[in-house]
N, C-alpha and C. Protein backbone atom coordinates (compact mmCIF):
# COMPACT_ATOMS: atom_id res chain seq x y z
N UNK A 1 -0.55 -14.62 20.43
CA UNK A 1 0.37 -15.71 20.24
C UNK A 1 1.80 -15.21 20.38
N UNK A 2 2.08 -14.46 19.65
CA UNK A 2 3.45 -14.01 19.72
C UNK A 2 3.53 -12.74 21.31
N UNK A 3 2.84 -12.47 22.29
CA UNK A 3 3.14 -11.84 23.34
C UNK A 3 3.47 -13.26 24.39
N UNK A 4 2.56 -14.15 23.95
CA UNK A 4 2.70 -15.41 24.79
C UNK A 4 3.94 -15.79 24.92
N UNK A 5 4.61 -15.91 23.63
CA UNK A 5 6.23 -16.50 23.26
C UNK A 5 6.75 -15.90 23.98
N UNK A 6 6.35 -14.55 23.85
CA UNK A 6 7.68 -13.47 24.03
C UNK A 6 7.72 -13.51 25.97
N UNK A 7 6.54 -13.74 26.58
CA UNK A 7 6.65 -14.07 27.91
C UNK A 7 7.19 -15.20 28.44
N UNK A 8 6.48 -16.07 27.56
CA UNK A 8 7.51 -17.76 28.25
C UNK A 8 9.84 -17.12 27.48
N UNK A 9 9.62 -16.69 26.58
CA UNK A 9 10.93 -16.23 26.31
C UNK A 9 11.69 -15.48 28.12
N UNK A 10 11.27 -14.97 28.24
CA UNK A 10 11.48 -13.67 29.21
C UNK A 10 11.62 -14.78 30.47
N UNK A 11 10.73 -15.54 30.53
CA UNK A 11 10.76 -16.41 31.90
C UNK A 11 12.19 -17.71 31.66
N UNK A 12 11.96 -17.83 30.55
CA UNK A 12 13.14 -18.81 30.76
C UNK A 12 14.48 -17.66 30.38
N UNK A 13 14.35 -16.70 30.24
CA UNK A 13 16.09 -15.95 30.45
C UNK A 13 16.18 -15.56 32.02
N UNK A 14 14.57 -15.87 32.74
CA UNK A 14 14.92 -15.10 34.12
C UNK A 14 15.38 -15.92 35.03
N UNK A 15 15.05 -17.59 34.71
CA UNK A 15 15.72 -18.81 35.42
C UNK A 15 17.18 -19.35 35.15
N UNK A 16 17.18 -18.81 33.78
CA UNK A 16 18.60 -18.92 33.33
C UNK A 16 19.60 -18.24 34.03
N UNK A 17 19.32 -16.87 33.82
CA UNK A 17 20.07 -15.96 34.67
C UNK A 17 20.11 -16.16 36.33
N UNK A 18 18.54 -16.70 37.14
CA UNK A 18 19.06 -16.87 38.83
C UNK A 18 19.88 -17.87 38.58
N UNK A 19 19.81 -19.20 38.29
CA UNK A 19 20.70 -20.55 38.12
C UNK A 19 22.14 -20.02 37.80
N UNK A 20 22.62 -19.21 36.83
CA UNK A 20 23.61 -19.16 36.41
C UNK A 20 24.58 -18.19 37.59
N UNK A 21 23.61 -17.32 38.08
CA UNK A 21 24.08 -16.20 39.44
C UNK A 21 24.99 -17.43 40.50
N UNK A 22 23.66 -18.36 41.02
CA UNK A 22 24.10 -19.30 42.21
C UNK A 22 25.26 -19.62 42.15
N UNK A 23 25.93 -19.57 43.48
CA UNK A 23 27.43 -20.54 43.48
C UNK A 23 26.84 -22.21 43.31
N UNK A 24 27.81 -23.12 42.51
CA UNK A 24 27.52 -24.74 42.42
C UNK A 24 28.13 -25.34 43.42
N UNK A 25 27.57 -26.16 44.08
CA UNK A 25 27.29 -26.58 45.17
C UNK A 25 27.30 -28.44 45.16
N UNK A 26 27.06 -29.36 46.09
CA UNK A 26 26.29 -30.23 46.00
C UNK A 26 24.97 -30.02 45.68
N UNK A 27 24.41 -29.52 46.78
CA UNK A 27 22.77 -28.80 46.48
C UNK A 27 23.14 -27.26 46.51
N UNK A 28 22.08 -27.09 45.77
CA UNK A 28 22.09 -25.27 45.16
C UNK A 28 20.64 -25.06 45.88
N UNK A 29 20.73 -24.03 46.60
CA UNK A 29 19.64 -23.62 46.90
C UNK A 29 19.00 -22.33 46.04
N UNK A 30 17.53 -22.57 45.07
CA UNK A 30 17.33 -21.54 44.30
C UNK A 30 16.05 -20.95 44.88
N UNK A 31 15.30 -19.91 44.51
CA UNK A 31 14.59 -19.43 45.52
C UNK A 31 13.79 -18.79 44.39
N UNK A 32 12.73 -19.13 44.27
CA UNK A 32 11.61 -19.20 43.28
C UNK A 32 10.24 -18.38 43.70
N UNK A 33 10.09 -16.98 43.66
CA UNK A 33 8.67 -16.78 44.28
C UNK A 33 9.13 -16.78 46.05
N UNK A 34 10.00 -16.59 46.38
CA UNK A 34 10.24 -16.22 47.53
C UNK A 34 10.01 -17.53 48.39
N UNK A 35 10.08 -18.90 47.70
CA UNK A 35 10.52 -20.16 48.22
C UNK A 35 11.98 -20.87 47.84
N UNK A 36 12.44 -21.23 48.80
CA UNK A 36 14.05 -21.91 48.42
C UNK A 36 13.56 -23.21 48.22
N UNK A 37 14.40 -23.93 46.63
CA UNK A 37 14.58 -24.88 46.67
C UNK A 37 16.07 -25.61 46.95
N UNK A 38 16.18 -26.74 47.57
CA UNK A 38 17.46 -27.35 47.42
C UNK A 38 17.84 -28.42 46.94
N UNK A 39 18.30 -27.83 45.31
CA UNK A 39 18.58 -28.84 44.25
C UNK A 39 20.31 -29.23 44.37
N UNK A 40 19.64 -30.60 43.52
CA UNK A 40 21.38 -31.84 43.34
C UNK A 40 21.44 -31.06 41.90
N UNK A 41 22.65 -31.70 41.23
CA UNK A 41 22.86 -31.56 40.16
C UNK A 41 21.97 -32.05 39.02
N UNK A 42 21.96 -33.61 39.19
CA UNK A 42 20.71 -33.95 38.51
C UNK A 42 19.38 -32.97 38.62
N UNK A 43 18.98 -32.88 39.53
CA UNK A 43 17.86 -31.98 39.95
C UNK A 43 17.75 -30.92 38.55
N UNK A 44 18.93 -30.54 38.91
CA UNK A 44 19.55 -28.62 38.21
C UNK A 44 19.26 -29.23 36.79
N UNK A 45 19.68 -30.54 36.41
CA UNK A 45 20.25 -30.83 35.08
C UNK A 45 18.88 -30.59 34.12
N UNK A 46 17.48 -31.22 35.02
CA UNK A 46 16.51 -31.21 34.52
C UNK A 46 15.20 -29.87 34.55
N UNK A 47 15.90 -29.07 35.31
CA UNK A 47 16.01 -28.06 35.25
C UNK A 47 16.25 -26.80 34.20
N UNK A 48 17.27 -26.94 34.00
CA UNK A 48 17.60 -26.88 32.45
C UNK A 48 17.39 -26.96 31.60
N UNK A 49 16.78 -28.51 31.35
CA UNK A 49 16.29 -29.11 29.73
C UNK A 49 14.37 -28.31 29.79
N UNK A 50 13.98 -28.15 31.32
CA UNK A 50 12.55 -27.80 31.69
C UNK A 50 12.52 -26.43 30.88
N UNK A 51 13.68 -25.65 31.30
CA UNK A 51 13.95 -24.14 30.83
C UNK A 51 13.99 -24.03 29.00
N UNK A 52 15.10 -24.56 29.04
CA UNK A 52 15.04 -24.88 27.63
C UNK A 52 13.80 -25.21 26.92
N UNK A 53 13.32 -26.09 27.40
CA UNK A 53 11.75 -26.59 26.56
C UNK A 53 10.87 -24.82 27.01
N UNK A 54 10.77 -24.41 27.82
CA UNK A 54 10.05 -23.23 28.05
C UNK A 54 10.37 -22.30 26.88
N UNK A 55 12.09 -21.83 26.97
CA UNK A 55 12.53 -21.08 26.15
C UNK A 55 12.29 -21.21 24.50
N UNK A 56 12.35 -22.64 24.35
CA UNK A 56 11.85 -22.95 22.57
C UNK A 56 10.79 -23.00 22.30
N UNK A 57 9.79 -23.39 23.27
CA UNK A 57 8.33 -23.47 22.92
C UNK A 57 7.91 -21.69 23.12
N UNK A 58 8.54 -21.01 23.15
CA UNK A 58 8.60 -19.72 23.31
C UNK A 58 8.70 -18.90 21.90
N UNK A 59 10.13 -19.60 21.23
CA UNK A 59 10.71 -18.94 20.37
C UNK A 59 9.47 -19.72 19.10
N UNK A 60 9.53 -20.94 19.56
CA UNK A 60 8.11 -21.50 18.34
C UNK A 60 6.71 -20.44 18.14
N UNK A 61 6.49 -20.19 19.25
CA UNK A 61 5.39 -19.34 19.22
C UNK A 61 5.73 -17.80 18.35
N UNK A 62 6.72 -17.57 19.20
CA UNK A 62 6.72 -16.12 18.17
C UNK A 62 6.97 -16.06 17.14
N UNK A 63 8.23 -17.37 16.39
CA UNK A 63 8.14 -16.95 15.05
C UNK A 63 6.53 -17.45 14.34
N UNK A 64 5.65 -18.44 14.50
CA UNK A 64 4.70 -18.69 13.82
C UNK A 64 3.80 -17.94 14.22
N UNK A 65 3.66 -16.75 15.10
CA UNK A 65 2.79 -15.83 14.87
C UNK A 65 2.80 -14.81 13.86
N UNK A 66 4.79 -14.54 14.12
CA UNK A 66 5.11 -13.48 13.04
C UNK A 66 4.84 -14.18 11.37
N UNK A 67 5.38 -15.21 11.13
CA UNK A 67 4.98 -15.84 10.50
C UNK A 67 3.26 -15.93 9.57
N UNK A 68 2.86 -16.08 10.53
CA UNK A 68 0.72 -15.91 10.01
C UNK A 68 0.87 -14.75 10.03
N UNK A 69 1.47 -13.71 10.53
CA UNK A 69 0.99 -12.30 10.56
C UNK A 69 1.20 -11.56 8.96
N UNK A 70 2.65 -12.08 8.79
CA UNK A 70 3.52 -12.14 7.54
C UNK A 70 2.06 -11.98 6.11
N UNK A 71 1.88 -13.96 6.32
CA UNK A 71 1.37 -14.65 5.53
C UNK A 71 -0.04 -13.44 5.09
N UNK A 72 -0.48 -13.43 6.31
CA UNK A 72 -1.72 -12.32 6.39
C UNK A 72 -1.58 -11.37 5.53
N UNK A 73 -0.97 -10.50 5.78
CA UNK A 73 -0.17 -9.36 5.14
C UNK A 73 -0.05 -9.36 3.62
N UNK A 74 0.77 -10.15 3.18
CA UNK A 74 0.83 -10.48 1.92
C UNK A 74 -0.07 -10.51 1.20
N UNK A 75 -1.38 -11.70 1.66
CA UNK A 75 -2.47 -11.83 1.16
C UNK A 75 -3.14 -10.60 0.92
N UNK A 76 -3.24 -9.94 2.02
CA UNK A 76 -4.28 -8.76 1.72
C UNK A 76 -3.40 -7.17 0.77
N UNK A 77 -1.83 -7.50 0.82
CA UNK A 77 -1.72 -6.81 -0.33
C UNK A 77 -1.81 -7.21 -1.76
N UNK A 78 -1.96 -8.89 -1.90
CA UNK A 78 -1.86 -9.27 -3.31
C UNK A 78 -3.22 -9.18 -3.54
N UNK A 79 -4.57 -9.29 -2.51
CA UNK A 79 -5.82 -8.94 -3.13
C UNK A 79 -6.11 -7.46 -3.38
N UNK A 80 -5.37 -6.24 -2.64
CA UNK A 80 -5.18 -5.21 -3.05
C UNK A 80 -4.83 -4.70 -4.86
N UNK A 81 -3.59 -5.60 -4.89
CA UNK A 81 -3.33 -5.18 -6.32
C UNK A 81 -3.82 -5.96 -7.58
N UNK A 82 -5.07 -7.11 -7.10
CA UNK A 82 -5.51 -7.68 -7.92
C UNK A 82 -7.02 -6.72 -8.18
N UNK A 83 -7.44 -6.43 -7.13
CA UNK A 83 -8.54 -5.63 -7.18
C UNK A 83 -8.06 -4.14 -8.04
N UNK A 84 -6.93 -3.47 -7.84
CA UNK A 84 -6.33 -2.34 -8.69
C UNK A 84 -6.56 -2.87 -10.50
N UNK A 85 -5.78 -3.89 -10.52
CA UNK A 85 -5.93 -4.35 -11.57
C UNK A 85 -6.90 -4.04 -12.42
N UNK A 86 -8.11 -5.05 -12.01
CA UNK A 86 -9.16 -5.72 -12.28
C UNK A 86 -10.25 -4.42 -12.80
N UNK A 87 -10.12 -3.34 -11.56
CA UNK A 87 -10.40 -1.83 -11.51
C UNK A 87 -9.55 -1.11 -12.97
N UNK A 88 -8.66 -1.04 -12.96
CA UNK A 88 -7.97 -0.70 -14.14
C UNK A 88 -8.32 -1.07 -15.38
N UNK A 89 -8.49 -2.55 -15.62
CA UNK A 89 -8.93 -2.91 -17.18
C UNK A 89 -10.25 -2.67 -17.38
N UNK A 90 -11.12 -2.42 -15.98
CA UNK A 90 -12.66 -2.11 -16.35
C UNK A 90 -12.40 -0.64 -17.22
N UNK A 91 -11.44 0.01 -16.12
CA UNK A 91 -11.88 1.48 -16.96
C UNK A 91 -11.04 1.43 -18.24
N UNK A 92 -9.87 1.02 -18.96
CA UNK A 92 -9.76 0.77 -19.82
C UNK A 92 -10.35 0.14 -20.75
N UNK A 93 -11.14 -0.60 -20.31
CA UNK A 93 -12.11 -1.06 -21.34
C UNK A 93 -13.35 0.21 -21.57
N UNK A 94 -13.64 0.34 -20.52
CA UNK A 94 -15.21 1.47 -20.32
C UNK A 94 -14.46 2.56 -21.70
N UNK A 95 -13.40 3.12 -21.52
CA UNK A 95 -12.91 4.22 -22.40
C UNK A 95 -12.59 3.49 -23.60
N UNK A 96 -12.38 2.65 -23.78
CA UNK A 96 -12.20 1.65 -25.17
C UNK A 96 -13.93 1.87 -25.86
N UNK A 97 -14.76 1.48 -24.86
CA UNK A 97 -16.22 1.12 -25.81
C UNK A 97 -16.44 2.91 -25.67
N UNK A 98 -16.42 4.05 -24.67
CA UNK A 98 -16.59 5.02 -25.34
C UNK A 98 -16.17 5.70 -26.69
N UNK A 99 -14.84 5.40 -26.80
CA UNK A 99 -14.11 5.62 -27.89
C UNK A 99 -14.43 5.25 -29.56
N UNK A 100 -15.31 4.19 -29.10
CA UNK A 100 -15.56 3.15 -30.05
C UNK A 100 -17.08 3.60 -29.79
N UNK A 101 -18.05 3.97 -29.44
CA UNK A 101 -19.32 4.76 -29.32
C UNK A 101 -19.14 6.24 -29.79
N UNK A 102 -18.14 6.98 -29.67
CA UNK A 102 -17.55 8.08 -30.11
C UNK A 102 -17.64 8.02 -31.91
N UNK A 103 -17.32 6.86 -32.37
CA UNK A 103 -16.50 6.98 -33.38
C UNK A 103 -17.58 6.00 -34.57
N UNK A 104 -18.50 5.43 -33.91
CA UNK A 104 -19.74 5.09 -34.62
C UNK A 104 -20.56 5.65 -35.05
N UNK A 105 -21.02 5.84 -36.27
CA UNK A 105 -22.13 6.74 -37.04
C UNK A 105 -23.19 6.11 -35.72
N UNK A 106 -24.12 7.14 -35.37
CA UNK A 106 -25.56 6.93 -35.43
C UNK A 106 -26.62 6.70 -36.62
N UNK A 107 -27.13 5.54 -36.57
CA UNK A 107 -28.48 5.92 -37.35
C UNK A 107 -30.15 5.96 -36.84
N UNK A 108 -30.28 6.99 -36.68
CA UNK A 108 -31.84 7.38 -35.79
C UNK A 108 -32.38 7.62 -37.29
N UNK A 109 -33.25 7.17 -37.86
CA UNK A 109 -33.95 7.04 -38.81
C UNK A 109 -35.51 7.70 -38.17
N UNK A 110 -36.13 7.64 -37.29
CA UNK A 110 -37.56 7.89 -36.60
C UNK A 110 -37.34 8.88 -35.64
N UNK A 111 -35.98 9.36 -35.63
CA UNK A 111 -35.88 10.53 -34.83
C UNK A 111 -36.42 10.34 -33.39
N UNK A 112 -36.08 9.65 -32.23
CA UNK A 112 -36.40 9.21 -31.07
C UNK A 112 -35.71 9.19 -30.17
N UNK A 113 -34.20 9.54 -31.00
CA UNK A 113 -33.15 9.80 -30.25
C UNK A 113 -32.20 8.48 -29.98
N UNK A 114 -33.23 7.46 -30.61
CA UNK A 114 -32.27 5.89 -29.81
C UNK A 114 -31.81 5.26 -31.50
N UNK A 115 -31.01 4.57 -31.84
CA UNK A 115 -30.14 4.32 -32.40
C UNK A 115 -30.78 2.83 -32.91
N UNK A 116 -31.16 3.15 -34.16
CA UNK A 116 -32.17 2.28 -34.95
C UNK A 116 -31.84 0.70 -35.41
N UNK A 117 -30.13 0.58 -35.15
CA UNK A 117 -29.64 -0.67 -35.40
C UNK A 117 -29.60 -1.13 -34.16
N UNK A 118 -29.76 -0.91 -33.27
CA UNK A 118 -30.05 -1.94 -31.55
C UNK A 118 -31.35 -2.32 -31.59
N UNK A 119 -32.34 -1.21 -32.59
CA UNK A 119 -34.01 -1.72 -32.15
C UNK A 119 -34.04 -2.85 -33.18
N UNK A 120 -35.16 -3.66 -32.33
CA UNK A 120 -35.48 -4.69 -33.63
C UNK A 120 -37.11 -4.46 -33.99
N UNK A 121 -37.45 -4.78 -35.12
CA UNK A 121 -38.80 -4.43 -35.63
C UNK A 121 -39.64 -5.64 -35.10
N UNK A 122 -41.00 -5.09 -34.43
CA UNK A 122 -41.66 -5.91 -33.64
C UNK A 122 -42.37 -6.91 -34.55
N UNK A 123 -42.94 -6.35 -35.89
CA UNK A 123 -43.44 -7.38 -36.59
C UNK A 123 -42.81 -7.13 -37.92
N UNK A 124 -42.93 -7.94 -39.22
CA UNK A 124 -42.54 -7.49 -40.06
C UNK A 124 -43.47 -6.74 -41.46
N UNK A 125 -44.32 -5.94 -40.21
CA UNK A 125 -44.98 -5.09 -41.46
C UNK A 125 -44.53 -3.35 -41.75
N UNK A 126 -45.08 -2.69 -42.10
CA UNK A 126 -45.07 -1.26 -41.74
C UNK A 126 -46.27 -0.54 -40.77
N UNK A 127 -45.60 0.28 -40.89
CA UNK A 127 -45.69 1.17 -39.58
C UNK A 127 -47.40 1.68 -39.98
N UNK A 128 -48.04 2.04 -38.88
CA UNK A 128 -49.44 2.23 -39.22
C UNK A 128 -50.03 3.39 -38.49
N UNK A 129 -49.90 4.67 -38.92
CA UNK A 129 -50.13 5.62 -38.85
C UNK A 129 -51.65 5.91 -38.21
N UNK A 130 -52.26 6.60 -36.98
CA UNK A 130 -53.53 6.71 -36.10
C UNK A 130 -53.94 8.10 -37.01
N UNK A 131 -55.29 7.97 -37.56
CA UNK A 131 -55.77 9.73 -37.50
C UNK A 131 -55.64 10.15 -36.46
N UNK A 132 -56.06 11.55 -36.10
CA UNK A 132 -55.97 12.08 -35.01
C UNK A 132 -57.23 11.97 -34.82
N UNK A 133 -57.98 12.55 -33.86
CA UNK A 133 -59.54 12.48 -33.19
C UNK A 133 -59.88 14.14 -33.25
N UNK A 134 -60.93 14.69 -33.61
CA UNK A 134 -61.46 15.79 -33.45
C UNK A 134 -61.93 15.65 -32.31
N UNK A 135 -61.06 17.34 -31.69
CA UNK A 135 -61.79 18.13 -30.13
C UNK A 135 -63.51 17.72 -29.96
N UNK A 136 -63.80 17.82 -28.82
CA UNK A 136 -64.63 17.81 -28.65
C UNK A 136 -65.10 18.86 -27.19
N UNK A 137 -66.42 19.20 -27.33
CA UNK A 137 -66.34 20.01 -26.21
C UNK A 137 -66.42 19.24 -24.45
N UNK A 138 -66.72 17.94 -25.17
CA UNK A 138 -67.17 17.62 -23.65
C UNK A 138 -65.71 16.68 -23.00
N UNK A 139 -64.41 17.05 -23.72
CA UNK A 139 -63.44 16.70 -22.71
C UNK A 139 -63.29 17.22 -21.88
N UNK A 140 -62.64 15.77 -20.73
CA UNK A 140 -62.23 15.51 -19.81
C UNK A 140 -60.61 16.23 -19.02
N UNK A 141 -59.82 16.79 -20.62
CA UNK A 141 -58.58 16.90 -20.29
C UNK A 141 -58.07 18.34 -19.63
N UNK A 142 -57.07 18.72 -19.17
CA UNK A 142 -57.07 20.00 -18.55
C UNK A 142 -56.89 21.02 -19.52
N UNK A 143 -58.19 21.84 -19.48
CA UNK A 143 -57.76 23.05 -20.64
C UNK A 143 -58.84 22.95 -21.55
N UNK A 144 -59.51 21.61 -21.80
CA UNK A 144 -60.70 20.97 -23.04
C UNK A 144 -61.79 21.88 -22.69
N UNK A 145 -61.94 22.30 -21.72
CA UNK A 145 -63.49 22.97 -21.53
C UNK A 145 -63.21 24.58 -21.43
N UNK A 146 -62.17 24.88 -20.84
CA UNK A 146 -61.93 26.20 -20.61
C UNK A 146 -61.59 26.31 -22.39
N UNK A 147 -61.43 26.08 -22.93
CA UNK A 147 -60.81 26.33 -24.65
C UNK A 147 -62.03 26.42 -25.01
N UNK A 148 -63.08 25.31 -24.94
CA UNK A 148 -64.40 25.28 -25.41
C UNK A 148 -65.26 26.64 -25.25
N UNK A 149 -65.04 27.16 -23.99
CA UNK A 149 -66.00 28.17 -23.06
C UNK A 149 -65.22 29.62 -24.11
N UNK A 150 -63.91 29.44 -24.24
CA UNK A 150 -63.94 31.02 -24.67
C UNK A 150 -64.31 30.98 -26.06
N UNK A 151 -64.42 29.85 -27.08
CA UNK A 151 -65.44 29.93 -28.31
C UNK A 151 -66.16 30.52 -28.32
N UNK A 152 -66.83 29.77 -27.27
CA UNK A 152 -68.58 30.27 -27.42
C UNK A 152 -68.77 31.83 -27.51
N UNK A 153 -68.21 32.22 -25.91
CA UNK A 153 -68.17 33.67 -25.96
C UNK A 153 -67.91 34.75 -26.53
């Protein structure tokens, strides 16, 4: 958009400038692309206003490219420093709840390593303790038979 401007710009300073070169005349002969025209004044007059409209629809273009380019710009630095932000109070917060995890008693009561006021009790009875099972020789597990075998022996 804005190379477009900047070419229709360039074309109407290059008609400006042959027109303005020519001696004025009745008819002016201007020579366009290596064809002569032979313009009246009127002719020339509209000529002019043609140039002109070239030259502004020129200058329209480039500033509203620079313009969106601008607009662009901006945007993607104000989502830059919203994302900094946003990044910032996470880790200020993250070091807030460490600080505050730092500074909280643990209570591991069952020794499990996990922190007995987050667990909740599944039912409300007590806890119910398994006997253990006496060895036997005819396990399955790795080691149950080889343990068994050097008894015997």
């Amino acid at each position: 958009m804005v190379l477009l401007g900047l070419l229709l710009v360039l074309i109407a300073a290059a008609a400006v400038i042959e027109v303005s070169v020519n001696d004025t005349a009745n008819t002016l002969p201007i020579t366009v692309l290596d064809r002569t025209f032979n313009l009246s004044p009127f002719e020339l007059f509209i000529a002019g206003v043609v140039t002109a409209a070239v030259f502004v629809t020129g200058l329209l273009l480039v500033t509203g490219g620079m313009r969106r380019a601008a607009v662009k710009r901006r945007r993607l630095r104000e989502a830059r420093l919203a994302e900094r932000d946003r990044v910032s109070r996470l880790e200020a917060e993250k070091r807030d709840l460490e600080r505050r995890l730092e500074t909280t008693p643990k209570v591991d009561r069952d020794g499990d390593g996990v922190d007995d006021r987050a667990e909740r009790p599944t039912a409300p009875h007590n806890r119910v303790s398994v006997p253990s099972q006496k060895e036997s020789p005819d396990q399955l597990v790795a080691g149950g038979r080889h343990t068994a075998d050097d008894h015997r022996a």
